[in-house]
N, C-alpha and C. Protein backbone atom coordinates (compact mmCIF):
# COMPACT_ATOMS: atom_id res chain seq x y z
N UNK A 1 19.41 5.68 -2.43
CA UNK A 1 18.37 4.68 -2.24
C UNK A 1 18.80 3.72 -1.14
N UNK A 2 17.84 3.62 -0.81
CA UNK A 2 18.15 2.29 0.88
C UNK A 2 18.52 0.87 0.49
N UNK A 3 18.21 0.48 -0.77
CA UNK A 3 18.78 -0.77 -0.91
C UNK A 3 19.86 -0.93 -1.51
N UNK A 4 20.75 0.18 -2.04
CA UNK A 4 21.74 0.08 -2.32
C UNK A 4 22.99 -0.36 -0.68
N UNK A 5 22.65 0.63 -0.31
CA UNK A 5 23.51 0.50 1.17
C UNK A 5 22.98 -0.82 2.08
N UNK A 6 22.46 -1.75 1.69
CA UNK A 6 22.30 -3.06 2.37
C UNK A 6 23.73 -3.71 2.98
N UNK A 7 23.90 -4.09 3.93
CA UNK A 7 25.22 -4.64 4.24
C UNK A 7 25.24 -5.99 4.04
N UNK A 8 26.39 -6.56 3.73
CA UNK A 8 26.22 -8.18 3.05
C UNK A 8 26.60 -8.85 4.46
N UNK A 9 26.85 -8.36 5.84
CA UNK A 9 27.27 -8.84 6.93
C UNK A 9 25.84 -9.00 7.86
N UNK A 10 24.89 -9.48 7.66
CA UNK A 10 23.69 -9.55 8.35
C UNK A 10 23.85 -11.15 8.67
N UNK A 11 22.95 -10.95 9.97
CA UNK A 11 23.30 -12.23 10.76
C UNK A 11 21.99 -13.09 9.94
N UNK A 12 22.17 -13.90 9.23
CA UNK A 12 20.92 -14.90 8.88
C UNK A 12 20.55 -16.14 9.63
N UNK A 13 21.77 -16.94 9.46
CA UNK A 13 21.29 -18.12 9.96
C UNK A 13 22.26 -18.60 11.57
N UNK A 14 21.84 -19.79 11.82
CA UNK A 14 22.07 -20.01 13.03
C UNK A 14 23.67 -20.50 12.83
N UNK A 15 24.19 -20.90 12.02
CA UNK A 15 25.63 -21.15 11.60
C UNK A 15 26.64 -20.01 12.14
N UNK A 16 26.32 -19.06 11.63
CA UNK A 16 26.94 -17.51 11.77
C UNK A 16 27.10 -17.86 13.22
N UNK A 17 26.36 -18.17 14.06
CA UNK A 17 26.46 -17.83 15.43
C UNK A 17 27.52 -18.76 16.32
N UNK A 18 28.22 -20.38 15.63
CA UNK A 18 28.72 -21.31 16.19
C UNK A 18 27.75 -21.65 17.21
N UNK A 19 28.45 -22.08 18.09
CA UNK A 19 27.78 -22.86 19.48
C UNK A 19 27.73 -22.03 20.75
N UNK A 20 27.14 -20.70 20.16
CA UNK A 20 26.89 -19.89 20.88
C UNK A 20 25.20 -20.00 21.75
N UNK A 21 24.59 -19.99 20.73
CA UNK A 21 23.06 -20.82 21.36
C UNK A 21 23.01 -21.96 22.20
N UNK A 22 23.81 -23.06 21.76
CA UNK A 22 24.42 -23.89 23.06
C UNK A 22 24.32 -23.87 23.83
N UNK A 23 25.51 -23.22 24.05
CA UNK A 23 26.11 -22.64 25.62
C UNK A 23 24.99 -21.63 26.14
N UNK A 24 24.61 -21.07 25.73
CA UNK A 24 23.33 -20.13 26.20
C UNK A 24 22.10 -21.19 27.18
N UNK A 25 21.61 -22.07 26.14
CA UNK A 25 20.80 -23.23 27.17
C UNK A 25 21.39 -23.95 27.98
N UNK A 26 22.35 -24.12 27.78
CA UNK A 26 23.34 -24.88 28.95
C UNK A 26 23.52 -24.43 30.47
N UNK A 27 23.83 -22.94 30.14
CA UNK A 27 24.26 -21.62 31.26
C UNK A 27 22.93 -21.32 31.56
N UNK A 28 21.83 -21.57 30.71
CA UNK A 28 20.92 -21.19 31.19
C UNK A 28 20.74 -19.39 31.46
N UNK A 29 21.04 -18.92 30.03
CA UNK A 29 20.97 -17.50 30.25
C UNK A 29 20.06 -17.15 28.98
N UNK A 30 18.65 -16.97 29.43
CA UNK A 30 17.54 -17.01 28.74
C UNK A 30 17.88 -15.63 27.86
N UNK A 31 18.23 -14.33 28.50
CA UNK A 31 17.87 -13.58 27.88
C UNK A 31 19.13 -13.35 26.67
N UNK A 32 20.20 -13.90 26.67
CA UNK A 32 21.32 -13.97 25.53
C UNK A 32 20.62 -14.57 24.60
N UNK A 33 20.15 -16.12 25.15
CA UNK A 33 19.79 -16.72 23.50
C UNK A 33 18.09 -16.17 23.20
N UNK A 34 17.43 -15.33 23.76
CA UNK A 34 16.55 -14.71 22.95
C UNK A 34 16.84 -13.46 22.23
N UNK A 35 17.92 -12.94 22.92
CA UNK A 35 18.45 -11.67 21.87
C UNK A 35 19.41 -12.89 20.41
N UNK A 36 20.03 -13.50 20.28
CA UNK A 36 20.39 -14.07 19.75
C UNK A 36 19.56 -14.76 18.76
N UNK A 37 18.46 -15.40 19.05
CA UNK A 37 16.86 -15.59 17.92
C UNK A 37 16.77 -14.04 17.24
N UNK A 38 16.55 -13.42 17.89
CA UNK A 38 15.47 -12.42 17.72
C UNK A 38 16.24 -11.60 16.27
N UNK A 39 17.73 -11.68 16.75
CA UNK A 39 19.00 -11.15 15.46
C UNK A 39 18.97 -12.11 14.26
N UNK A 40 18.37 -13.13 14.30
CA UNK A 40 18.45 -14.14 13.09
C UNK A 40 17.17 -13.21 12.43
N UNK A 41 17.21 -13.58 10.80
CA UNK A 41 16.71 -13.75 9.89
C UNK A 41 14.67 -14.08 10.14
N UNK A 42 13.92 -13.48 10.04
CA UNK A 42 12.74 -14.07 10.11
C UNK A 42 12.12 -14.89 8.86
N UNK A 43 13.17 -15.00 7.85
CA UNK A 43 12.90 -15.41 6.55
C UNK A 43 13.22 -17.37 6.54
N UNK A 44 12.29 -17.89 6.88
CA UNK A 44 12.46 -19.26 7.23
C UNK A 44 13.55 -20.09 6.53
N UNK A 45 13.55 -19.72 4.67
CA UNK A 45 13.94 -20.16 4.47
C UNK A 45 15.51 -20.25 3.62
N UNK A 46 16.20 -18.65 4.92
CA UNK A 46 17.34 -18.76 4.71
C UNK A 46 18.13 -19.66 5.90
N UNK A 47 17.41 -19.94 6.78
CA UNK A 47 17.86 -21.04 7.53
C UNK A 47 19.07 -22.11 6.96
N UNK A 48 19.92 -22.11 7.42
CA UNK A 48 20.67 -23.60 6.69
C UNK A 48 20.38 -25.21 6.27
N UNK A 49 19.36 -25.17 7.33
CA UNK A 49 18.16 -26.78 6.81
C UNK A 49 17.71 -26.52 5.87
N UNK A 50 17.81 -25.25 5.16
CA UNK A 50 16.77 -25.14 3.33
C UNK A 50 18.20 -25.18 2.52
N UNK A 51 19.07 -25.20 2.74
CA UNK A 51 20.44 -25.12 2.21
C UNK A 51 20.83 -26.42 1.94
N UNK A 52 20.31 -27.33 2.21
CA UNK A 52 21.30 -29.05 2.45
C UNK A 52 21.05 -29.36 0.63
N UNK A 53 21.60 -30.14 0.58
CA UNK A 53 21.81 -31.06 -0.86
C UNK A 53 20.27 -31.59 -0.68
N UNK A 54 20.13 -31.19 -2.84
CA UNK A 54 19.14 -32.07 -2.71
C UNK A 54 19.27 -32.97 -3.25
N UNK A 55 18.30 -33.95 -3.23
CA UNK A 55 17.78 -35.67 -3.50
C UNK A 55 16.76 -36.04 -4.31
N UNK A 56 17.27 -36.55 -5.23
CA UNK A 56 16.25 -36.59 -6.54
C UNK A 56 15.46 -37.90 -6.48
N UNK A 57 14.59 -37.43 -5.54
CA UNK A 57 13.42 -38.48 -5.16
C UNK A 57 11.54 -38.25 -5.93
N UNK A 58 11.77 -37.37 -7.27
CA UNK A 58 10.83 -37.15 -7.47
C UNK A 58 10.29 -38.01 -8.45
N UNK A 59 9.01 -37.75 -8.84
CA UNK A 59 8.23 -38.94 -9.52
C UNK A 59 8.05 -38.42 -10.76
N UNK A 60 8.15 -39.18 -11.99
CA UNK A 60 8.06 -38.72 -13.20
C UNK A 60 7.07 -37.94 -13.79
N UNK A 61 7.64 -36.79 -14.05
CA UNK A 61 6.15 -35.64 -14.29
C UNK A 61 5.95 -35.88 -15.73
N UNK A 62 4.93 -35.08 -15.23
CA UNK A 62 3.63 -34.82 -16.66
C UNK A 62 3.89 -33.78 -17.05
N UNK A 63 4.14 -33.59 -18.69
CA UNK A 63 3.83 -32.27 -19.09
C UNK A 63 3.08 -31.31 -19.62
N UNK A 64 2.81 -30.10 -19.71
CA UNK A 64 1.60 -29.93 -19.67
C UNK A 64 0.93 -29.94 -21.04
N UNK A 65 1.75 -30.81 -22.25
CA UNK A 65 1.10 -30.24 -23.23
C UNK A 65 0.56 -31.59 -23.31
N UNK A 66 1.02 -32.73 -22.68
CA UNK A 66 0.19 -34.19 -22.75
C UNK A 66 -0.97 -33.96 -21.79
N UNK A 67 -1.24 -32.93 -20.72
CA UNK A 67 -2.07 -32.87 -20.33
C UNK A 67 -3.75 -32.20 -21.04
N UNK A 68 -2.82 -31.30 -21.39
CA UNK A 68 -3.60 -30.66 -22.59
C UNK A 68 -4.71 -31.54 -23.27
N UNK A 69 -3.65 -32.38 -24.10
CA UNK A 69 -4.24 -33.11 -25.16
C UNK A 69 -5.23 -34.34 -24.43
N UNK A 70 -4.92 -34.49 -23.47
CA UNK A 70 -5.72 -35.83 -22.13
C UNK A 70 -7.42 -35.07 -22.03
N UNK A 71 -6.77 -34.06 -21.41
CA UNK A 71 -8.29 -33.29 -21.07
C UNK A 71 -8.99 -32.69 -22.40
N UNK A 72 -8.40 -32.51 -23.93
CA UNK A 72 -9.01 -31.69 -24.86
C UNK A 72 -8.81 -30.25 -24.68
N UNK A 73 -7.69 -29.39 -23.90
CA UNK A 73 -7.98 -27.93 -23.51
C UNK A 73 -7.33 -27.41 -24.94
N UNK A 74 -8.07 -25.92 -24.70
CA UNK A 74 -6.70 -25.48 -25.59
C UNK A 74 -5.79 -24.77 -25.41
N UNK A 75 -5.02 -24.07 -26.55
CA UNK A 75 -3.49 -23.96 -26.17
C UNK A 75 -3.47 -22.79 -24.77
N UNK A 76 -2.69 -22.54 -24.25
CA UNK A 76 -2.34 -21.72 -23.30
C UNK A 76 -2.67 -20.45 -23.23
N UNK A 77 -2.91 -19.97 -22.55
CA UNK A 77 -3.35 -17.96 -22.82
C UNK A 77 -1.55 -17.61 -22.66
N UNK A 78 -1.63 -16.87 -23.55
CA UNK A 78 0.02 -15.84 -23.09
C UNK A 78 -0.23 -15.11 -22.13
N UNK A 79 0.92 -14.86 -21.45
CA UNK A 79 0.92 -14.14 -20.59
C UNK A 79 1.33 -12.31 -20.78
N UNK A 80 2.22 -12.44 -21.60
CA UNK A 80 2.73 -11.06 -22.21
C UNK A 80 2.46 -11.35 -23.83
N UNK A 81 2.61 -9.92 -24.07
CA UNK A 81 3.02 -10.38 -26.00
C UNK A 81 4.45 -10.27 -26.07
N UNK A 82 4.16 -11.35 -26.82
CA UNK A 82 5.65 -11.90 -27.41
C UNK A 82 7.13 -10.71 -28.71
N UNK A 83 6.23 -10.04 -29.42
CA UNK A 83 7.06 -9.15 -30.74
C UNK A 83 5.99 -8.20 -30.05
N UNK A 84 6.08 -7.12 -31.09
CA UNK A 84 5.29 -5.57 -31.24
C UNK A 84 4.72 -6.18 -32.04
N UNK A 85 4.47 -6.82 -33.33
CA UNK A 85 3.71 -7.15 -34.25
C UNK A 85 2.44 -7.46 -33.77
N UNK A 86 1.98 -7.81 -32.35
CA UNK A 86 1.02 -8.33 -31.66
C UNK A 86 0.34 -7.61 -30.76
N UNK A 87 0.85 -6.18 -31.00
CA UNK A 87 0.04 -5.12 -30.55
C UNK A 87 -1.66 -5.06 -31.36
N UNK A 88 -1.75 -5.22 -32.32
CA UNK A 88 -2.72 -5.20 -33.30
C UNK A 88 -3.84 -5.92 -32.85
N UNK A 89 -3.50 -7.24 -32.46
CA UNK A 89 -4.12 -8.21 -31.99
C UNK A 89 -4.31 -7.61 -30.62
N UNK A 90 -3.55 -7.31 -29.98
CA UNK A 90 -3.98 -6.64 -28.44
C UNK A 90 -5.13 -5.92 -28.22
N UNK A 91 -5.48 -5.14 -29.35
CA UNK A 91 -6.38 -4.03 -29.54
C UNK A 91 -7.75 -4.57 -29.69
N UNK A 92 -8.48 -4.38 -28.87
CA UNK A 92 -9.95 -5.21 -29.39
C UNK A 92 -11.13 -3.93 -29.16
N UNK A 93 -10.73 -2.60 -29.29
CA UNK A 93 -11.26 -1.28 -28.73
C UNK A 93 -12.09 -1.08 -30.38
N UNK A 94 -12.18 -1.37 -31.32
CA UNK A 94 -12.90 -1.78 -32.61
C UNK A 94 -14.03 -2.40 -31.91
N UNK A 95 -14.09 -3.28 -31.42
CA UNK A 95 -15.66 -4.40 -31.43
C UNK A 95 -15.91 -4.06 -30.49
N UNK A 96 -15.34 -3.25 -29.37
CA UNK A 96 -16.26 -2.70 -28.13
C UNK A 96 -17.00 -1.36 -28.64
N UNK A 97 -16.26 -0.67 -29.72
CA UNK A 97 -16.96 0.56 -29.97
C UNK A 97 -18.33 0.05 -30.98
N UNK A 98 -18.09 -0.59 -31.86
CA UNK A 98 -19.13 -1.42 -32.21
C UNK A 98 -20.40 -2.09 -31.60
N UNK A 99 -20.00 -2.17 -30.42
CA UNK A 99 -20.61 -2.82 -29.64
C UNK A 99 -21.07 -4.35 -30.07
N UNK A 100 -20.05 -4.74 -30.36
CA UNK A 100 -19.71 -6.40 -30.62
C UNK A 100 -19.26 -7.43 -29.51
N UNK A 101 -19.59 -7.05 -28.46
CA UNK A 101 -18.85 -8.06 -27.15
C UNK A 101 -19.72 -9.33 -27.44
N UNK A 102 -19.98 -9.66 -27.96
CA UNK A 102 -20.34 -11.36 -28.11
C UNK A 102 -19.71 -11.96 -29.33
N UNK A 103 -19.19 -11.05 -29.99
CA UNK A 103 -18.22 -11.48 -31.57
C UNK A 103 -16.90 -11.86 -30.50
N UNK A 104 -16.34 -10.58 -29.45
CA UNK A 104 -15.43 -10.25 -29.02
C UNK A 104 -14.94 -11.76 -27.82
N UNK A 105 -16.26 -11.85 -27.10
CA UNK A 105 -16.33 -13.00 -26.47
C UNK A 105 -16.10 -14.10 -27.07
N UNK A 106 -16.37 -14.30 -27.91
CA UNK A 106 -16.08 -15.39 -29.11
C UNK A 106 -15.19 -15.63 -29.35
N UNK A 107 -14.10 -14.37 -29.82
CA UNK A 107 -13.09 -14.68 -30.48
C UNK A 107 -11.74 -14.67 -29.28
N UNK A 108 -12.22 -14.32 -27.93
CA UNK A 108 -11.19 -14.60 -26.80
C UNK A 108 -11.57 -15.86 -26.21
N UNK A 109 -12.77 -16.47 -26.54
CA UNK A 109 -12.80 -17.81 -26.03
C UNK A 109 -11.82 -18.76 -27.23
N UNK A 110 -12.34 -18.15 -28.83
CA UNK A 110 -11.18 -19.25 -29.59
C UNK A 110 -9.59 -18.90 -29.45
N UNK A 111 -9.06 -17.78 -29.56
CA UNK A 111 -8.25 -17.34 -29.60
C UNK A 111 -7.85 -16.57 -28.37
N UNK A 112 -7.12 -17.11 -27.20
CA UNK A 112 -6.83 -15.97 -26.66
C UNK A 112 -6.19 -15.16 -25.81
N UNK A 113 -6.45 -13.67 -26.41
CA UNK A 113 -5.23 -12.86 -26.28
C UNK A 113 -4.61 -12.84 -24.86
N UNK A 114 -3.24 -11.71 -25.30
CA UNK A 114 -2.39 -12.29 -23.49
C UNK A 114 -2.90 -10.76 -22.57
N UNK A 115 -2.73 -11.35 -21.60
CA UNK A 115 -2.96 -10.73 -20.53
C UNK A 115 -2.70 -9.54 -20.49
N UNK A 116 -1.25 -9.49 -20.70
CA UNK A 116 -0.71 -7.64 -20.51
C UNK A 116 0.62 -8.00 -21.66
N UNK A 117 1.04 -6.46 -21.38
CA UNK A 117 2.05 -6.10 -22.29
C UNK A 117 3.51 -6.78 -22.06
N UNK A 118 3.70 -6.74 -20.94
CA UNK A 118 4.97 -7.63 -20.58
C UNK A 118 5.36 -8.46 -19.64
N UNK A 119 5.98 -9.20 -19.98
CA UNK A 119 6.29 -10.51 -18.50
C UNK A 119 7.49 -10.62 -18.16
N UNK A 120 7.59 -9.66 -17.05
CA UNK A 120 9.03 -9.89 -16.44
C UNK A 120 8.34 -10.23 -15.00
N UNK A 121 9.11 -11.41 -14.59
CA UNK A 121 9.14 -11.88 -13.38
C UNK A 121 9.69 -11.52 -12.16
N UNK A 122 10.98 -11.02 -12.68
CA UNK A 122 11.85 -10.40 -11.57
C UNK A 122 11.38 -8.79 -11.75
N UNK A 123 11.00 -8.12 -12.04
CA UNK A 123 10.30 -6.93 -11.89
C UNK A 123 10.02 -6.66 -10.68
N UNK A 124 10.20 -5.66 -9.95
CA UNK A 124 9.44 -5.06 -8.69
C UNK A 124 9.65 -4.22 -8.53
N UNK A 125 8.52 -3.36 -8.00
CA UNK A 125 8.68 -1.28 -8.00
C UNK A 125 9.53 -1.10 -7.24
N UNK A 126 10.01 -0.07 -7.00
CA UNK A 126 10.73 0.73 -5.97
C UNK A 126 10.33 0.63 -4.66
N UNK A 127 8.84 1.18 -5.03
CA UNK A 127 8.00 1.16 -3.33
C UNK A 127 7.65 0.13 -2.65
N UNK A 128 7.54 -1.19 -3.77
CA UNK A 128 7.53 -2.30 -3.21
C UNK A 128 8.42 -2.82 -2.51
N UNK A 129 9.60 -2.75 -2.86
CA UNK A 129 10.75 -3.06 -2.55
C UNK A 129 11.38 -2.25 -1.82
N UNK A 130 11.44 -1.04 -1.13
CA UNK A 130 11.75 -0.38 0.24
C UNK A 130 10.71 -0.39 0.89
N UNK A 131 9.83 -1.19 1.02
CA UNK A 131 8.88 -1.62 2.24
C UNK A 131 9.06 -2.71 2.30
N UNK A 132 10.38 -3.70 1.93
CA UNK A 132 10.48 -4.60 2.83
C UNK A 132 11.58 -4.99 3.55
N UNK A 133 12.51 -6.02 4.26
CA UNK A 133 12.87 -5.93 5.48
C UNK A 133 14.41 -6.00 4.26
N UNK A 134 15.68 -5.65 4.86
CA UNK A 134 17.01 -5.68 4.74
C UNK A 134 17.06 -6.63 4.11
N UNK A 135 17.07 -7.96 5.19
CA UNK A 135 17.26 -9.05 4.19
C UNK A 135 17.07 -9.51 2.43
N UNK A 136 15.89 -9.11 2.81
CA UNK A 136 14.63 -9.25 1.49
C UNK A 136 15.46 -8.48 0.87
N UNK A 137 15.66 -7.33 0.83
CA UNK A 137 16.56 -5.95 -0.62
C UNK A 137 17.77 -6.82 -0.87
N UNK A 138 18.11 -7.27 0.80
CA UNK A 138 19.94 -7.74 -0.21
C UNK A 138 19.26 -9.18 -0.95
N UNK A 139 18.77 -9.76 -1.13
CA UNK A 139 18.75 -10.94 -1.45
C UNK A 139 17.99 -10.67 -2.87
N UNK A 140 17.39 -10.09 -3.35
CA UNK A 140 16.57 -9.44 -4.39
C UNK A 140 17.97 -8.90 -5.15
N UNK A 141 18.84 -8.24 -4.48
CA UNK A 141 19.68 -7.44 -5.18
C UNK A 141 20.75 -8.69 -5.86
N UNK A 142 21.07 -9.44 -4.68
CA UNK A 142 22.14 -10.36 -5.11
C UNK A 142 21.88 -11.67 -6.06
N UNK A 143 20.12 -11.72 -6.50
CA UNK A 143 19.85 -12.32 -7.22
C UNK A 143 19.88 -11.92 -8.65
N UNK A 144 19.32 -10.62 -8.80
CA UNK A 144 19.83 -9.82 -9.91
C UNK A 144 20.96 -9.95 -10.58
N UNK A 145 22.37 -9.38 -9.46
CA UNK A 145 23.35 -9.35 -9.72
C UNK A 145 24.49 -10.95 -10.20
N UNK A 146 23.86 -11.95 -9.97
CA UNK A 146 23.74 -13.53 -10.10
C UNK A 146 22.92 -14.25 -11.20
N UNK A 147 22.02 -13.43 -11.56
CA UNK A 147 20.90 -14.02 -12.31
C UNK A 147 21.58 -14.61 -14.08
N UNK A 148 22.21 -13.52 -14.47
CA UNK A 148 23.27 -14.25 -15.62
C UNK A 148 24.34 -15.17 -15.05
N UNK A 149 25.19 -14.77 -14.11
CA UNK A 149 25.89 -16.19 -14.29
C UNK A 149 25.59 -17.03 -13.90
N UNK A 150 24.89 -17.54 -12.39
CA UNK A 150 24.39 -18.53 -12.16
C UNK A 150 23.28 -18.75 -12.08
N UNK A 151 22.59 -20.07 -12.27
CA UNK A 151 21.15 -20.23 -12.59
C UNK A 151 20.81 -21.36 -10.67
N UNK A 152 21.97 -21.89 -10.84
CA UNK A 152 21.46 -22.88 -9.19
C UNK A 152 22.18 -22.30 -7.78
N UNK A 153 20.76 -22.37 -6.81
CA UNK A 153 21.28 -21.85 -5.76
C UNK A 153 21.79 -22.44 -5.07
N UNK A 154 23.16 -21.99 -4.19
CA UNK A 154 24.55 -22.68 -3.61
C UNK A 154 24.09 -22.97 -2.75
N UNK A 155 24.26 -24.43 -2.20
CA UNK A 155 24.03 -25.09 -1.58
C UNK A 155 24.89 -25.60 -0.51
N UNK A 156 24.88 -25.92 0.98
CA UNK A 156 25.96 -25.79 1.88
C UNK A 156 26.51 -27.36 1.75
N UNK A 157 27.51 -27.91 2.16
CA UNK A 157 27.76 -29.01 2.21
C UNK A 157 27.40 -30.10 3.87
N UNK A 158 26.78 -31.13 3.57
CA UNK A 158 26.47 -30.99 4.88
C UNK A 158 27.04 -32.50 5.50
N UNK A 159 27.13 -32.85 6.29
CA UNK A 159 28.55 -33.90 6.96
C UNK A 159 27.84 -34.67 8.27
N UNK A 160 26.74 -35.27 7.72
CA UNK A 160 25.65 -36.21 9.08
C UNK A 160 26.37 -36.57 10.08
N UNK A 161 27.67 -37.02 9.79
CA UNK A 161 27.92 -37.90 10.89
C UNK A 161 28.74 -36.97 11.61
N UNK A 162 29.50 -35.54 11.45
CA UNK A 162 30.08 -34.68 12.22
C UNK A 162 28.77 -34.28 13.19
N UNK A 163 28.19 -33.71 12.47
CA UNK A 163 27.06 -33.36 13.22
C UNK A 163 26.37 -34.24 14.39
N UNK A 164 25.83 -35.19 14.34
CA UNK A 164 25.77 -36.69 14.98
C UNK A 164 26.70 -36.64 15.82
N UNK A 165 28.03 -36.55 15.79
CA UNK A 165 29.26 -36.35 16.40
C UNK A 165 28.65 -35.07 17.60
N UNK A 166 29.21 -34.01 16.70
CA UNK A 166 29.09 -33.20 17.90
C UNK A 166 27.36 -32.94 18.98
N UNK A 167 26.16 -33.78 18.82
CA UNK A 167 24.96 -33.73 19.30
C UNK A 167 25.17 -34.82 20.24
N UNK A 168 26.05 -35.84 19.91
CA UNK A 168 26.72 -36.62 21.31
C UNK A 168 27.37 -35.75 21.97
N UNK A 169 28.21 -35.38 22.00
CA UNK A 169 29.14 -34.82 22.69
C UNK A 169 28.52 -34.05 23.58
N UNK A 170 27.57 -33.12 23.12
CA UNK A 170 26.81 -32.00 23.64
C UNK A 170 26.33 -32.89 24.51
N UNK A 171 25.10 -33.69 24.14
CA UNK A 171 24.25 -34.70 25.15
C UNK A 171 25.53 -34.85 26.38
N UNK A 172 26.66 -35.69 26.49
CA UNK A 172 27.10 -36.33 27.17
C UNK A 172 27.83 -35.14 27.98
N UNK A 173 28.13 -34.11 27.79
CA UNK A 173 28.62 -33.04 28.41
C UNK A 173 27.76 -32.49 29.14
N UNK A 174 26.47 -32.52 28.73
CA UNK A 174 24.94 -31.97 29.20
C UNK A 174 25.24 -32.55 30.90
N UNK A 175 24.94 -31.63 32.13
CA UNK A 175 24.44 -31.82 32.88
C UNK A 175 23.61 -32.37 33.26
N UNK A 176 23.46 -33.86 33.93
CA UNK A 176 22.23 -34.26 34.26
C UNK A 176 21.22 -33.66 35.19
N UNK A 177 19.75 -34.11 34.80
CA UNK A 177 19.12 -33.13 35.23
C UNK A 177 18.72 -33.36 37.04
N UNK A 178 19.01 -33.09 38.02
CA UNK A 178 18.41 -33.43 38.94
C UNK A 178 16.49 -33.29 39.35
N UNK A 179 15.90 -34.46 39.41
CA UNK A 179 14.81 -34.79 39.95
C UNK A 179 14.60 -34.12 41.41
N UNK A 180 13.95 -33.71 41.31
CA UNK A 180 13.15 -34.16 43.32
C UNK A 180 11.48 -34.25 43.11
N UNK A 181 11.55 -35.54 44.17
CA UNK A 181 10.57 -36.64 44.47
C UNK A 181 9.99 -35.59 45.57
């Protein structure tokens, strides 16, 4: 299978590359740093700017069962069934043969049943998943393989004022640009 043989050495983000892009606009050698884009990742948000620490600037949520009770709704539709015991209840092929769809309507407006048989999230076919790009398989795979032990995604450490640092440096090394009037 093709996603087994994924290589974990794929160029993603612009880090991998050092200050190679740099020097490329500097030298002014267009066609290096567009082969150099073009080898990154098209997946936005393996970029290293989606990587930084986050900041718990959020606003106190609502949950949804106070919402519930605000608006009068009722309880939630399931999404899967929960035991086998709830196969029974799944079955509503009695009141259609009957020809009861307004009992049936009734009793999925009071009660009602879940959607399908099972809810797995991380689920995805085969075919789905070798039609899409390298990246995508290894990252699908290595989430899997991660999914029991860790639950938070690693995050890079990030150092403002190095950075700041070296975007002077660059600036002041930068060639000025000559004008003509």
């Amino acid at each position: 299978m093709e996603t087994q043989s994924v290589n974990c050495n794929l160029l993603v983000e612009e880090l991998q590359l050092g200050e190679q892009l740099n020097h490329c606009v500097h030298s002014e050698r267009r066609a290096d740093f567009a082969l150099m884009l073009s080898m990154l990742t098209d997946d936005v948000l393996a970029h290293s700017q989606f990587k930084l620490p986050h900041t718990d600037n959020s606003p106190a949520k609502t949950s949804e069962d106070t919402l519930r009770k605000t608006f009068e709704l009722p309880k939630k539709q399931r999404l899967a069934l929960e035991n086998m015991e709830q196969i029974n209840e799944f079955s509503q092929a009695k009141l259609i043969e009957q020809q009861q769809l307004s009992t049936l309507h009734l009793t999925q407006a009071l009660t009602p049943q879940p959607l399908a048989f099972r809810d797995d999230k991380t689920h995805i076919s085969a075919t789905v998943l070798s039609n899409t790009r390298l990246y995508c398989q290894q990252q699908h795979q290595l989430k899997k393989q991660t999914e029991s032990t860790q639950d938070k995604e690693n995050r890079l450490a990030f150092n403002v004022n190095e950075w700041l640092k070296s975007v002077q440096t660059a600036i002041v090394k930068a060639p000025l640009l000559a004008t003509t009037a």
